[in-house]
C-alpha atoms as a PDB file:
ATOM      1  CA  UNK A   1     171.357-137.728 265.034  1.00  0.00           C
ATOM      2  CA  UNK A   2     170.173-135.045 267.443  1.00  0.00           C
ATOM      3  CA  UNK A   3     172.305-133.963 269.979  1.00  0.00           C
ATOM      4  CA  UNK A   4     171.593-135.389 273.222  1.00  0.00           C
ATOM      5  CA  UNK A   5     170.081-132.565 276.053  1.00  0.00           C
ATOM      6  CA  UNK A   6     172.433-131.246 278.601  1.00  0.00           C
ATOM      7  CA  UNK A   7     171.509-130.888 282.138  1.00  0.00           C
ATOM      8  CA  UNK A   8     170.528-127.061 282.942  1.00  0.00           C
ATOM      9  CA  UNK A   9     172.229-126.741 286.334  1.00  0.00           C
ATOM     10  CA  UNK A  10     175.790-128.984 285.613  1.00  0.00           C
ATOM     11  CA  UNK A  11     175.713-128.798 281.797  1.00  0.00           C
ATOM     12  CA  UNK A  12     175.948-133.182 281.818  1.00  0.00           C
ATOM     13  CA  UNK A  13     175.089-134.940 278.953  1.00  0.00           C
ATOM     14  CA  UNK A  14     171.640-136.187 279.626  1.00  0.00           C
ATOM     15  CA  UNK A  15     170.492-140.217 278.826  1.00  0.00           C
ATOM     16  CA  UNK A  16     167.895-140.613 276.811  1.00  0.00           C
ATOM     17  CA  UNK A  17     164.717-141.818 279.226  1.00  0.00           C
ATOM     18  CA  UNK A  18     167.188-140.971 282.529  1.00  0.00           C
ATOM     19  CA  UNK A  19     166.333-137.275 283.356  1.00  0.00           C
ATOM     20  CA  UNK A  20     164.142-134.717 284.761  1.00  0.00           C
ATOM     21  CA  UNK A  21     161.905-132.316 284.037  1.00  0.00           C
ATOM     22  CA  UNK A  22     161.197-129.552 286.086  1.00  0.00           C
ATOM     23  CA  UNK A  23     158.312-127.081 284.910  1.00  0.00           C
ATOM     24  CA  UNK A  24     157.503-123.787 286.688  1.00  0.00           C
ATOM     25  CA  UNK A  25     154.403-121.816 285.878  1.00  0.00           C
ATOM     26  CA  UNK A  26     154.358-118.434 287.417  1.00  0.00           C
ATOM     27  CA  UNK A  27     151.269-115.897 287.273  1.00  0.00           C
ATOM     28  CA  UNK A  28     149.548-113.185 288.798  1.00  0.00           C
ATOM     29  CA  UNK A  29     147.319-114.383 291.981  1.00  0.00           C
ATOM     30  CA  UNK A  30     143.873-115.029 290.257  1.00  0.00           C
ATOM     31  CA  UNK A  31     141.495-114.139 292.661  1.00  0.00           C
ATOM     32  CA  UNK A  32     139.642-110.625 292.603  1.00  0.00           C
ATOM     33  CA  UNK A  33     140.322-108.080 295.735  1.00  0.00           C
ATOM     34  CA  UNK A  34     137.192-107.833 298.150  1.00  0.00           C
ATOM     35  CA  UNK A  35     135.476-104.470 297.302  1.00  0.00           C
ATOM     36  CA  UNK A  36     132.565-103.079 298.806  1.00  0.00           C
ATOM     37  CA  UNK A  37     129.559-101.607 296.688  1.00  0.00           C
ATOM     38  CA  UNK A  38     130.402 -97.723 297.765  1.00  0.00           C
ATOM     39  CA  UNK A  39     134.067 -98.223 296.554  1.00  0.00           C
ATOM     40  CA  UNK A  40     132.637 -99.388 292.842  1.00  0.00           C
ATOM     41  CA  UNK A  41     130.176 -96.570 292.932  1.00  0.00           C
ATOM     42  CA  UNK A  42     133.065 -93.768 293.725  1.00  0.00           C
ATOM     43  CA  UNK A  43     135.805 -95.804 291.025  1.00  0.00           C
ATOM     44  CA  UNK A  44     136.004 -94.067 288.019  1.00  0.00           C
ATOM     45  CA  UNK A  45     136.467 -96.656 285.250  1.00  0.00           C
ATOM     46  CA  UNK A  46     137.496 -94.084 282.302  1.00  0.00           C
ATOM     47  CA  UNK A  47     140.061 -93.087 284.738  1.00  0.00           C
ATOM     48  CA  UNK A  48     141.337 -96.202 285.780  1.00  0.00           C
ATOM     49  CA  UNK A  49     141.853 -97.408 282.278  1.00  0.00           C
ATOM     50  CA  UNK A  50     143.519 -94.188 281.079  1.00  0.00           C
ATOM     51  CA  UNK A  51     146.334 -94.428 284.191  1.00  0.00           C
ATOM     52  CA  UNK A  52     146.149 -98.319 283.546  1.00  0.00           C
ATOM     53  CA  UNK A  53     147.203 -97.363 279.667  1.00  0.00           C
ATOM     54  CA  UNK A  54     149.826 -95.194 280.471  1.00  0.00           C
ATOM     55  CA  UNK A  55     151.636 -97.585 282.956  1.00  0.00           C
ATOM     56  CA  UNK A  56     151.503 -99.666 279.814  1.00  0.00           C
ATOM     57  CA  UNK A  57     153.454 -97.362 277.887  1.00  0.00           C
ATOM     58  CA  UNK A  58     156.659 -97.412 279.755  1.00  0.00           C
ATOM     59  CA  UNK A  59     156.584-101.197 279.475  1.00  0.00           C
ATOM     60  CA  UNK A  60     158.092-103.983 277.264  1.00  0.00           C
ATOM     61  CA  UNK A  61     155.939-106.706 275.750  1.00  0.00           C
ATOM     62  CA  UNK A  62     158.151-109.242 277.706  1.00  0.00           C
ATOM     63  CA  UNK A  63     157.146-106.818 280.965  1.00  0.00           C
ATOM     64  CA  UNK A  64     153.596-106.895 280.298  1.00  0.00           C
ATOM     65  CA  UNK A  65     153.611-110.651 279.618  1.00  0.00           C
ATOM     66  CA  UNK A  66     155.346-111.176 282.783  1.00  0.00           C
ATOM     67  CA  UNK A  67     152.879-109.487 284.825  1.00  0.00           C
ATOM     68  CA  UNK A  68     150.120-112.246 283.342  1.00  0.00           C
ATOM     69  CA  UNK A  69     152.299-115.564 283.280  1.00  0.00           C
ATOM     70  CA  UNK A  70     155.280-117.288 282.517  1.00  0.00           C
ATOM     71  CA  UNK A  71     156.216-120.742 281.527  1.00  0.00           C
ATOM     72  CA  UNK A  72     159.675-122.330 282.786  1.00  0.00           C
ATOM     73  CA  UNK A  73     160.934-126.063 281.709  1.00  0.00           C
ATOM     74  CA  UNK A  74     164.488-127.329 282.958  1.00  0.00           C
ATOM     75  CA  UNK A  75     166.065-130.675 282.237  1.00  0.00           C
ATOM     76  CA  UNK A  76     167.812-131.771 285.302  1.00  0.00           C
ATOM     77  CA  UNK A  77     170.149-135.098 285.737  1.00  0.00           C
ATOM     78  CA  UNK A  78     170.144-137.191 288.486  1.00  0.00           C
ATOM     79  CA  UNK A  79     172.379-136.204 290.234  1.00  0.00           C
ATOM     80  CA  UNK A  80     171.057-132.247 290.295  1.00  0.00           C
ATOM     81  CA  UNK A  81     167.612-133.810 290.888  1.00  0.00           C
ATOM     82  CA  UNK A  82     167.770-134.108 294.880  1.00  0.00           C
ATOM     83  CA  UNK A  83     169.578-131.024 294.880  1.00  0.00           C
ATOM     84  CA  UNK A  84     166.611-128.993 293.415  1.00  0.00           C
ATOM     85  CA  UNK A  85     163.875-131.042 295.720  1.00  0.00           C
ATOM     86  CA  UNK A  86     165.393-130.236 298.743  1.00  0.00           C
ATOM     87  CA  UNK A  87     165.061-126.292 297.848  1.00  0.00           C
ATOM     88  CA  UNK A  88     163.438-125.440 294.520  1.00  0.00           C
ATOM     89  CA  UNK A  89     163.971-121.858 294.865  1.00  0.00           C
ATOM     90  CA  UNK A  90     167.989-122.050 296.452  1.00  0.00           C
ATOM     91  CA  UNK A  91     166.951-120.225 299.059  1.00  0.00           C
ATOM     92  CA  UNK A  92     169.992-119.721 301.717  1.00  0.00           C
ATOM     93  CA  UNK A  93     169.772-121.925 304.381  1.00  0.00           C
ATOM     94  CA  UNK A  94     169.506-121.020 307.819  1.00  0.00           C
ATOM     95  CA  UNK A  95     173.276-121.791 309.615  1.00  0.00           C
ATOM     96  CA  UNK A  96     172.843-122.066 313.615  1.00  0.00           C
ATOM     97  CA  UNK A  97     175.893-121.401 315.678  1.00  0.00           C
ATOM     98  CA  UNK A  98     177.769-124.233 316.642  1.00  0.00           C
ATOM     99  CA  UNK A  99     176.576-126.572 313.596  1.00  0.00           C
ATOM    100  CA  UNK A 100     177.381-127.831 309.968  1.00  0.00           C
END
């Protein structure tokens, strides 16, 4: 019998059919920067690829992968799953003088 998922913020046993799933997909923005004709003309592709290449060197597969995309998936119970809704990236929270 497999063993039964644990939720990935409180480490509870997870139901079968009673949890959620929370997936993240992060990448680099898609769209291409605005360039104007005289900046292609004066870009020197041989260049650009050779300091693009050697960038690459210093980096890790994983570092080069993350610059492209990356795929997150979290089990969550429900009692974590409000938590997470009302801020996904537990961001502080701003505390005003005088209030709880």
């Amino acid at each position: 019998m497999p063993e039964r998922p644990l939720c990935d913020v409180c480490h509870t046993p997870l139901a079968p059919h009673a949890f959620y799933v929370v997936k993240i997909d992060v990448f680099a923005d898609p769209s291409i920067p605005a360039m104007t004709t005289e900046e292609l003309e004066e870009m020197d592709p041989d260049k650009t690829y050779a300091d693009l290449m050697e960038q690459m060197k210093h980096m890790t597969a994983e570092d080069l992968q993350d610059q492209v995309h990356r795929r997150f998936e979290y089990k969550l119970c429900p009692r974590c799953h409000p938590q997470f809704l009302a801020n996904p990236l537990g961001l502080p929270r701003d505390s005003r003088p005088g209030r709880n």
